[in-house]
PDB file of N, CA and C in Angstrom:
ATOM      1  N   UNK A   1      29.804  13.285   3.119  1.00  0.00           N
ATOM      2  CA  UNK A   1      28.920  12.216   3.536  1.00  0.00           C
ATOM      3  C   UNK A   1      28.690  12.226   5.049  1.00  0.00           C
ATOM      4  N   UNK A   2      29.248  13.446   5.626  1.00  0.00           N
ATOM      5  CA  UNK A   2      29.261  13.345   6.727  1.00  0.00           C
ATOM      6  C   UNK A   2      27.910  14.017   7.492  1.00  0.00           C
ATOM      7  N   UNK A   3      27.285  14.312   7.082  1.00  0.00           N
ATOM      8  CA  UNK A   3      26.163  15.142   6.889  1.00  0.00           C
ATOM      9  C   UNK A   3      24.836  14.540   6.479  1.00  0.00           C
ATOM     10  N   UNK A   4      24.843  13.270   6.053  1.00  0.00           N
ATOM     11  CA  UNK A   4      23.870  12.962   5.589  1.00  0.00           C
ATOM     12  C   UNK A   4      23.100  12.159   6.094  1.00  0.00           C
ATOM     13  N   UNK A   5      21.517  12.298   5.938  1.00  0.00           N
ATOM     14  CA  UNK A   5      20.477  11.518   6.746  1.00  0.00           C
ATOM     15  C   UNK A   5      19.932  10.685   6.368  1.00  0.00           C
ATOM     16  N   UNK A   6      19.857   9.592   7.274  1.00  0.00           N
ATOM     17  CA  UNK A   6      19.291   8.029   6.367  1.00  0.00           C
ATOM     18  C   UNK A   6      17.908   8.629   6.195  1.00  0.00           C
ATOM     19  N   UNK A   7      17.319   7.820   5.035  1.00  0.00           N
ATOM     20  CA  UNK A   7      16.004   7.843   5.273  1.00  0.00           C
ATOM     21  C   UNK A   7      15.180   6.222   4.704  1.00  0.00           C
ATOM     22  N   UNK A   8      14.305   6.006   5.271  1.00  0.00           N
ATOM     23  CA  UNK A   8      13.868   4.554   5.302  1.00  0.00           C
ATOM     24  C   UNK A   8      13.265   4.174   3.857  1.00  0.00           C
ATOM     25  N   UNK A   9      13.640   3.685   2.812  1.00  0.00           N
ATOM     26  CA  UNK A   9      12.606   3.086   2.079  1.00  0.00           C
ATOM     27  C   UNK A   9      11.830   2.151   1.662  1.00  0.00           C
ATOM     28  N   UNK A  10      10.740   2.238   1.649  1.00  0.00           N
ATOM     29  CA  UNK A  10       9.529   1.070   1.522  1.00  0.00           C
ATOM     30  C   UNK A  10       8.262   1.723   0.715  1.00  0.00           C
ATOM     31  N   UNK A  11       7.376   0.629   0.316  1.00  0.00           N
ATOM     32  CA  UNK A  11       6.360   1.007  -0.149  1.00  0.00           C
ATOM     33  C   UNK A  11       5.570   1.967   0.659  1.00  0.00           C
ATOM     34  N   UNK A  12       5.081   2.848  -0.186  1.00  0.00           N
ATOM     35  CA  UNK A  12       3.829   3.767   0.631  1.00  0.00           C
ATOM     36  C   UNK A  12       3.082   2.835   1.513  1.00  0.00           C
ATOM     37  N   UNK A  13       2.446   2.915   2.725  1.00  0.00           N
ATOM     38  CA  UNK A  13       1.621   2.352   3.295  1.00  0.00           C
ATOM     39  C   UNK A  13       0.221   2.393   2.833  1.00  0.00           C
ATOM     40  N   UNK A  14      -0.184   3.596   1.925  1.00  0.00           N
ATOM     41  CA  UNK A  14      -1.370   2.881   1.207  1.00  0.00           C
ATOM     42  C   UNK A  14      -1.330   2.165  -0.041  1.00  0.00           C
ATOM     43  N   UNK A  15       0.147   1.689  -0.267  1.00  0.00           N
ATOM     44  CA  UNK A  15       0.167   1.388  -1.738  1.00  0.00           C
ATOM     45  C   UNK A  15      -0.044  -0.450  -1.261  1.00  0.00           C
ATOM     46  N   UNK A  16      -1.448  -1.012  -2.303  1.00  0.00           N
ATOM     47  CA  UNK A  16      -1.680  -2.172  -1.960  1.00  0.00           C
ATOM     48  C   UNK A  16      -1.765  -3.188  -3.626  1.00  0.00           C
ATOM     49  N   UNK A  17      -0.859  -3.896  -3.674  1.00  0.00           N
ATOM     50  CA  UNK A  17      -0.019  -4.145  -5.062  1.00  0.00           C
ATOM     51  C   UNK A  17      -0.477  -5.667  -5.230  1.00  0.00           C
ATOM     52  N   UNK A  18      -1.186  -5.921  -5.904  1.00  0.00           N
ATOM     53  CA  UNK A  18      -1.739  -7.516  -5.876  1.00  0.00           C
ATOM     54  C   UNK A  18      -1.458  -7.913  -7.476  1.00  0.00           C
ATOM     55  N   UNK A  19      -2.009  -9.339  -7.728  1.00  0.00           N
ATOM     56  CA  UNK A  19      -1.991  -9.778  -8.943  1.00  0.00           C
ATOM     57  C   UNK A  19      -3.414  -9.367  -9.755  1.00  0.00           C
ATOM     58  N   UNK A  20      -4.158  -9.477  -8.915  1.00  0.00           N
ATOM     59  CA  UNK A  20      -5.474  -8.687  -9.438  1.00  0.00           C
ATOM     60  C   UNK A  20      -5.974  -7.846  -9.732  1.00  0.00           C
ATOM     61  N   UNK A  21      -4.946  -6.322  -9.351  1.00  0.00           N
ATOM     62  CA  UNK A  21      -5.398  -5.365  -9.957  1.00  0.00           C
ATOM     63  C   UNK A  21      -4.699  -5.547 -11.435  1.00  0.00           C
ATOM     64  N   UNK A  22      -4.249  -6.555 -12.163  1.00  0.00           N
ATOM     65  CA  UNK A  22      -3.465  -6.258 -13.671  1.00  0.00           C
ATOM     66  C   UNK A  22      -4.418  -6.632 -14.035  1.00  0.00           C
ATOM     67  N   UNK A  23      -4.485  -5.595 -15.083  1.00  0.00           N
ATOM     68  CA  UNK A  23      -5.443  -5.472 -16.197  1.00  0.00           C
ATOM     69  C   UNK A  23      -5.602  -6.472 -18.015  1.00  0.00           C
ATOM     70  N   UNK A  24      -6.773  -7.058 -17.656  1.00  0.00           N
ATOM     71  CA  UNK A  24      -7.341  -7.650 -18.885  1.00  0.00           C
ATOM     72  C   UNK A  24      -7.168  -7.147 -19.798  1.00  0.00           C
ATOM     73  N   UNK A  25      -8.228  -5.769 -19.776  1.00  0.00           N
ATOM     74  CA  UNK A  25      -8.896  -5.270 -21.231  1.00  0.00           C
ATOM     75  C   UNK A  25      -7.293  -4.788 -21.862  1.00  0.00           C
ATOM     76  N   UNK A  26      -7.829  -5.027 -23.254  1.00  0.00           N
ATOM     77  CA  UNK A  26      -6.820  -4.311 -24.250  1.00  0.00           C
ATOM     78  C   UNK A  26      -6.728  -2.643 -24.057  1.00  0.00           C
ATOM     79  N   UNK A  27      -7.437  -2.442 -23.806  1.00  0.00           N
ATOM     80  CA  UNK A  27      -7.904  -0.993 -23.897  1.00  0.00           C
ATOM     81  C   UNK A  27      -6.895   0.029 -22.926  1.00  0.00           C
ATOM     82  N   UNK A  28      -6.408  -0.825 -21.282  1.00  0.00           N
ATOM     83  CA  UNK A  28      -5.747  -0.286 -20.123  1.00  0.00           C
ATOM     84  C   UNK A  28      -4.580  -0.840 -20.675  1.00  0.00           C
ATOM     85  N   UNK A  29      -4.336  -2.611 -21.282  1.00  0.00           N
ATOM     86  CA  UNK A  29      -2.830  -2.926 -21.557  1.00  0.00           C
ATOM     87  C   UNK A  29      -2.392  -1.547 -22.453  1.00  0.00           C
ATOM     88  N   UNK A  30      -2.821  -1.387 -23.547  1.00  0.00           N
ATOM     89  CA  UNK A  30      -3.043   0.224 -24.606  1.00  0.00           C
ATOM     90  C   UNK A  30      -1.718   0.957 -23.754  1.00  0.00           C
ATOM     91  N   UNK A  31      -2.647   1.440 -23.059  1.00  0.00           N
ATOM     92  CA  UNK A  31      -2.275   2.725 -22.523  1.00  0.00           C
ATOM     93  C   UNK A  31      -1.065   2.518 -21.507  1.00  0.00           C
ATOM     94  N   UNK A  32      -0.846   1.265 -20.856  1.00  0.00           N
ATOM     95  CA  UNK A  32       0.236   1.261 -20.231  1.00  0.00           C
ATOM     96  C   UNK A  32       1.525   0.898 -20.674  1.00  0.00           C
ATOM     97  N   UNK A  33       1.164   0.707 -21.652  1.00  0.00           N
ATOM     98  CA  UNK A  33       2.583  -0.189 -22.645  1.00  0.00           C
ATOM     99  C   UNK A  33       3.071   1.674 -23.091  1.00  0.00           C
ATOM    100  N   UNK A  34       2.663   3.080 -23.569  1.00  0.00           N
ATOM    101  CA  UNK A  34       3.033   3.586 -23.617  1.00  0.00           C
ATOM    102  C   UNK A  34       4.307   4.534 -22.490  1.00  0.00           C
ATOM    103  N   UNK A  35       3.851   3.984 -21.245  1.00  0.00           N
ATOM    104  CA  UNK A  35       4.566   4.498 -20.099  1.00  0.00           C
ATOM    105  C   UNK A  35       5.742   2.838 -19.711  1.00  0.00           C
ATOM    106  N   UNK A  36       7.248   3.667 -19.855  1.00  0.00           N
ATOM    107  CA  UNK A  36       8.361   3.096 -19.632  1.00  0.00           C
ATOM    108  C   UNK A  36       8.550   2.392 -17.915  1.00  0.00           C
ATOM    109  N   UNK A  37       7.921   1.382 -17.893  1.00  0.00           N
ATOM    110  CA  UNK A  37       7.590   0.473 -17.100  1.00  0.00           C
ATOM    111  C   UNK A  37       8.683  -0.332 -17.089  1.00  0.00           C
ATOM    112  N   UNK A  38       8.887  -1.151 -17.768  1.00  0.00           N
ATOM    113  CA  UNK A  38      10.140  -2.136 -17.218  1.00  0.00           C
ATOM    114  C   UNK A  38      11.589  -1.223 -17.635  1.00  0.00           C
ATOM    115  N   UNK A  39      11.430  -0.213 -18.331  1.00  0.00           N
ATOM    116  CA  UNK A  39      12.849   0.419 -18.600  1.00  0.00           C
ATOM    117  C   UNK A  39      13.056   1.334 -16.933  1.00  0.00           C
ATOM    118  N   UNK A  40      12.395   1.814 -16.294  1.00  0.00           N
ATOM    119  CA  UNK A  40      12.392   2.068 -15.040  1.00  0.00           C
ATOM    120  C   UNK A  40      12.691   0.741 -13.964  1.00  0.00           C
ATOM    121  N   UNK A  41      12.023   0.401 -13.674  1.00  0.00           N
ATOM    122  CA  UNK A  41      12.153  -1.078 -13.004  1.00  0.00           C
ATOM    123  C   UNK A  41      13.497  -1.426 -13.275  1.00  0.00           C
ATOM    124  N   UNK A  42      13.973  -1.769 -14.848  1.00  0.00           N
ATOM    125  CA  UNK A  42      15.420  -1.906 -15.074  1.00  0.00           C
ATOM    126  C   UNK A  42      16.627  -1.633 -14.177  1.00  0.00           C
ATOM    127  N   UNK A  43      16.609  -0.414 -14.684  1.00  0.00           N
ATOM    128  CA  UNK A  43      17.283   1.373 -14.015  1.00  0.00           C
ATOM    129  C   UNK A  43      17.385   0.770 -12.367  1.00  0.00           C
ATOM    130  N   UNK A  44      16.250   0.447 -11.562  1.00  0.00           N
ATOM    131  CA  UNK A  44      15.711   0.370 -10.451  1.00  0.00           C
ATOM    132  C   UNK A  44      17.128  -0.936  -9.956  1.00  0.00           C
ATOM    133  N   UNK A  45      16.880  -2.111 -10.656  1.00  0.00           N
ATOM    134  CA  UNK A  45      17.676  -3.170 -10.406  1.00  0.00           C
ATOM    135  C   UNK A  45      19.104  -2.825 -10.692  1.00  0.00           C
ATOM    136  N   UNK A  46      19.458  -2.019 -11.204  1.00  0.00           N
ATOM    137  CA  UNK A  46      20.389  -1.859 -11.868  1.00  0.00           C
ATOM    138  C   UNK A  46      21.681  -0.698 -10.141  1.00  0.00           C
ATOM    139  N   UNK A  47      20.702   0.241 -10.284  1.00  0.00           N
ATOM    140  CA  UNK A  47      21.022   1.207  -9.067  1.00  0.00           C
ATOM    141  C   UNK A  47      20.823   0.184  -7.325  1.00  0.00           C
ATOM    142  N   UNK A  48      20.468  -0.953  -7.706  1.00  0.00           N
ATOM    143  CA  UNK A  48      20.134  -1.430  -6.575  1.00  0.00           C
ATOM    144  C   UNK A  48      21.190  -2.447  -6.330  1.00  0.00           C
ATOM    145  N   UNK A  49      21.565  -3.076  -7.439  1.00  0.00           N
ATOM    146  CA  UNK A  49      22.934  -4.007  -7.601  1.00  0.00           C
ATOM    147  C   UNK A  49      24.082  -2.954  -7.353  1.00  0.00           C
ATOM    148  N   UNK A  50      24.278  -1.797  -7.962  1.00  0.00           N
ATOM    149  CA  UNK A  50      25.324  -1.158  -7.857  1.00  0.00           C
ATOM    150  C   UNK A  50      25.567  -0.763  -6.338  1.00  0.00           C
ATOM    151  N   UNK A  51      24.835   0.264  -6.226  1.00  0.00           N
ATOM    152  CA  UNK A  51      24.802   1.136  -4.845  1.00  0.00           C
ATOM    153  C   UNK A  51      23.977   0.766  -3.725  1.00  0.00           C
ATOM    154  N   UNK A  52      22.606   0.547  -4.432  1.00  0.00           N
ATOM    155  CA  UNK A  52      21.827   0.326  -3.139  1.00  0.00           C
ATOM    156  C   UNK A  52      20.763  -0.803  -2.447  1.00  0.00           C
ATOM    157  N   UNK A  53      21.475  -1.410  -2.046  1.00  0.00           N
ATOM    158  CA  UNK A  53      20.863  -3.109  -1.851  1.00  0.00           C
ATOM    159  C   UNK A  53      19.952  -2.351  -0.665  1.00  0.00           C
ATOM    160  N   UNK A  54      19.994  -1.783   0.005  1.00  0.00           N
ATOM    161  CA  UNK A  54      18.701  -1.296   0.483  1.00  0.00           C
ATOM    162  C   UNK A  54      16.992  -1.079   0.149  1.00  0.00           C
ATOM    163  N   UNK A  55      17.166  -1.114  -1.180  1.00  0.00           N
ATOM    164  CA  UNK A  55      15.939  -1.085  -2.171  1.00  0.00           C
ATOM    165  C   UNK A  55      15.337  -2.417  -2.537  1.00  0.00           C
ATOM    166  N   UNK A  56      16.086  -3.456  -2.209  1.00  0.00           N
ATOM    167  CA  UNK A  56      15.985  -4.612  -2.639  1.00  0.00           C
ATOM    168  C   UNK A  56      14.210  -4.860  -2.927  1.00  0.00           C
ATOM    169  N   UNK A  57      14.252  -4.619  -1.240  1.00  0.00           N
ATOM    170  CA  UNK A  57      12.272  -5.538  -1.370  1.00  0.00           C
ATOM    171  C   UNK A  57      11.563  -5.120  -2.300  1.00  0.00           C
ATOM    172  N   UNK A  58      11.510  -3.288  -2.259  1.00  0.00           N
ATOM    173  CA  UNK A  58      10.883  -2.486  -2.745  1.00  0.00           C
ATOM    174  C   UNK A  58      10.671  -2.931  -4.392  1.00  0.00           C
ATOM    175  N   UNK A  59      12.304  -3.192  -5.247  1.00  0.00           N
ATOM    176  CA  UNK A  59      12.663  -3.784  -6.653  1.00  0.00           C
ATOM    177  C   UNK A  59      11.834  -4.922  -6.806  1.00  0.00           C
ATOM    178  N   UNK A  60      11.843  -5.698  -5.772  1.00  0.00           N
ATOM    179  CA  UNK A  60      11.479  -7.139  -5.772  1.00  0.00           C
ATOM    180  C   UNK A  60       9.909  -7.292  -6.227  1.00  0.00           C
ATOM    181  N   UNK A  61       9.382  -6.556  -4.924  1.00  0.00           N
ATOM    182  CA  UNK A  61       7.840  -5.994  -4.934  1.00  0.00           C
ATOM    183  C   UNK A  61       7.264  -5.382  -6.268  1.00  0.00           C
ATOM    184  N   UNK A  62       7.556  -4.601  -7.079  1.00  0.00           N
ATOM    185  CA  UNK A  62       7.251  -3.915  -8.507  1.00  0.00           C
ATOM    186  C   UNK A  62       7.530  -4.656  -9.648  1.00  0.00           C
ATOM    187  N   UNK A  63       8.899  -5.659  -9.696  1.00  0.00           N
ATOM    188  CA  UNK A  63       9.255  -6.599 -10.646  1.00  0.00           C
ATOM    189  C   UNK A  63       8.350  -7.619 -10.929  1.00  0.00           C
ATOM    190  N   UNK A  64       7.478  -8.142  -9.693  1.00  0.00           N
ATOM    191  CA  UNK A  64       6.602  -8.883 -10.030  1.00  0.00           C
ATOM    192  C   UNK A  64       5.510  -8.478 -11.214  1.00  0.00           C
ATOM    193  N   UNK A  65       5.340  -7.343 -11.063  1.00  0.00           N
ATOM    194  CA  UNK A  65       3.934  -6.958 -11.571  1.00  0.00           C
ATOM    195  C   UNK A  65       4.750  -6.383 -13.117  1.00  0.00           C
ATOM    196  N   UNK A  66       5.879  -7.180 -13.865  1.00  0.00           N
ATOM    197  CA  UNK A  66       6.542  -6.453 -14.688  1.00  0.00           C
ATOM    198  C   UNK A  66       5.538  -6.891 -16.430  1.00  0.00           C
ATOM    199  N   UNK A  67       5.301  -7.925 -16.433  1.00  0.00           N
ATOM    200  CA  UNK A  67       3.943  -8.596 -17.453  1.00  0.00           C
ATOM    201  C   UNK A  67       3.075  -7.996 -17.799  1.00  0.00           C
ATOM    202  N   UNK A  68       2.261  -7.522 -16.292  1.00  0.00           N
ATOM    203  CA  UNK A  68       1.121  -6.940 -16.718  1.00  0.00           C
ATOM    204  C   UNK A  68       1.202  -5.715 -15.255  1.00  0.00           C
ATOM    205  N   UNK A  69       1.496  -4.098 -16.218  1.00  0.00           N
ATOM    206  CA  UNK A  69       1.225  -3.615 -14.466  1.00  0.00           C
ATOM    207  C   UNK A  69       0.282  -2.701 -14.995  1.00  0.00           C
ATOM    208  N   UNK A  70      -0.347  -2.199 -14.115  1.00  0.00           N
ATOM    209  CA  UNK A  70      -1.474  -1.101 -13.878  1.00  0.00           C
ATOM    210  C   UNK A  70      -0.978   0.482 -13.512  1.00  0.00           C
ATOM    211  N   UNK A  71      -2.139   1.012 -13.499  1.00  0.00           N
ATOM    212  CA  UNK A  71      -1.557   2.408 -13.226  1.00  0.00           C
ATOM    213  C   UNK A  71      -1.239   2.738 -11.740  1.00  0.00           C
ATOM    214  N   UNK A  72      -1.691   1.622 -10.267  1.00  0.00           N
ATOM    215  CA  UNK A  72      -1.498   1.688  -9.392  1.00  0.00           C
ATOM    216  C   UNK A  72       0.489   1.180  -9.411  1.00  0.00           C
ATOM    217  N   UNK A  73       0.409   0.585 -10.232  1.00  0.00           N
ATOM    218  CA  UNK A  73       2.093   0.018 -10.039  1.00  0.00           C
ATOM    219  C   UNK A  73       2.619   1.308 -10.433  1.00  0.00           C
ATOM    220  N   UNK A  74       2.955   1.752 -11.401  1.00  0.00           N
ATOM    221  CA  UNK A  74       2.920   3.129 -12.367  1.00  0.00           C
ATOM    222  C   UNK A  74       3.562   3.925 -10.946  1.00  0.00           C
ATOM    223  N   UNK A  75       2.424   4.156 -10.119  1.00  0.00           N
ATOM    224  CA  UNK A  75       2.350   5.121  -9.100  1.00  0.00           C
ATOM    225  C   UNK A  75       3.857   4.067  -7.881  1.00  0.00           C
ATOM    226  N   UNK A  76       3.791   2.910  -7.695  1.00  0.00           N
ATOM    227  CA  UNK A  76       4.403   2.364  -6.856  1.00  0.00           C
ATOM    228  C   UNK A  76       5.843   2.774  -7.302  1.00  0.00           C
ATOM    229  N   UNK A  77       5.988   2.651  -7.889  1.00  0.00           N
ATOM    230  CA  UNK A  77       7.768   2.507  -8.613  1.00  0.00           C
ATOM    231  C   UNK A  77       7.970   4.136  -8.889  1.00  0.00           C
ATOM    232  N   UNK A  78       7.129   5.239  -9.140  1.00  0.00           N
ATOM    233  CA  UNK A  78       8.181   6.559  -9.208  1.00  0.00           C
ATOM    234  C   UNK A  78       7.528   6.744  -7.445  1.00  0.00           C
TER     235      UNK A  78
END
């Protein structure tokens, strides 16, 4: 551990995460319910309680959008 380099984490700076991009149509809910969205997010809280409270905001920030997320969230969280 002696060797090792912090590195900062936060959202991408173009990543812009609102309540408005979640999606209405049935058609996008469809397709996102197939991609493991809150089982990630989970994982996320889970590694963040254990080891790394550093992640906190980042968890905090993506959990919101756990109801209804889009494919921009999708992209936020990996």
């Amino acid at each position: 551990m002696l060797n090792v380099k912090p590195i900062g984490l936060t959202l991408p700076t173009n990543s812009k995460l609102n309540v408005s991009q979640c999606s209405k149509a049935e058609k996008d809910k469809a397709e996102i319910r197939k991609i493991p969205y809150a089982l990630v997010v989970g994982s996320l809280m889970y590694v963040m309680v254990c080891t790394r409270p550093d992640i906190a905001y980042v968890v905090r920030t993506i959990n919101h959008y756990m109801k209804n997320p889009r494919k921009e969230h999708w992209v936020a969280v990996k």
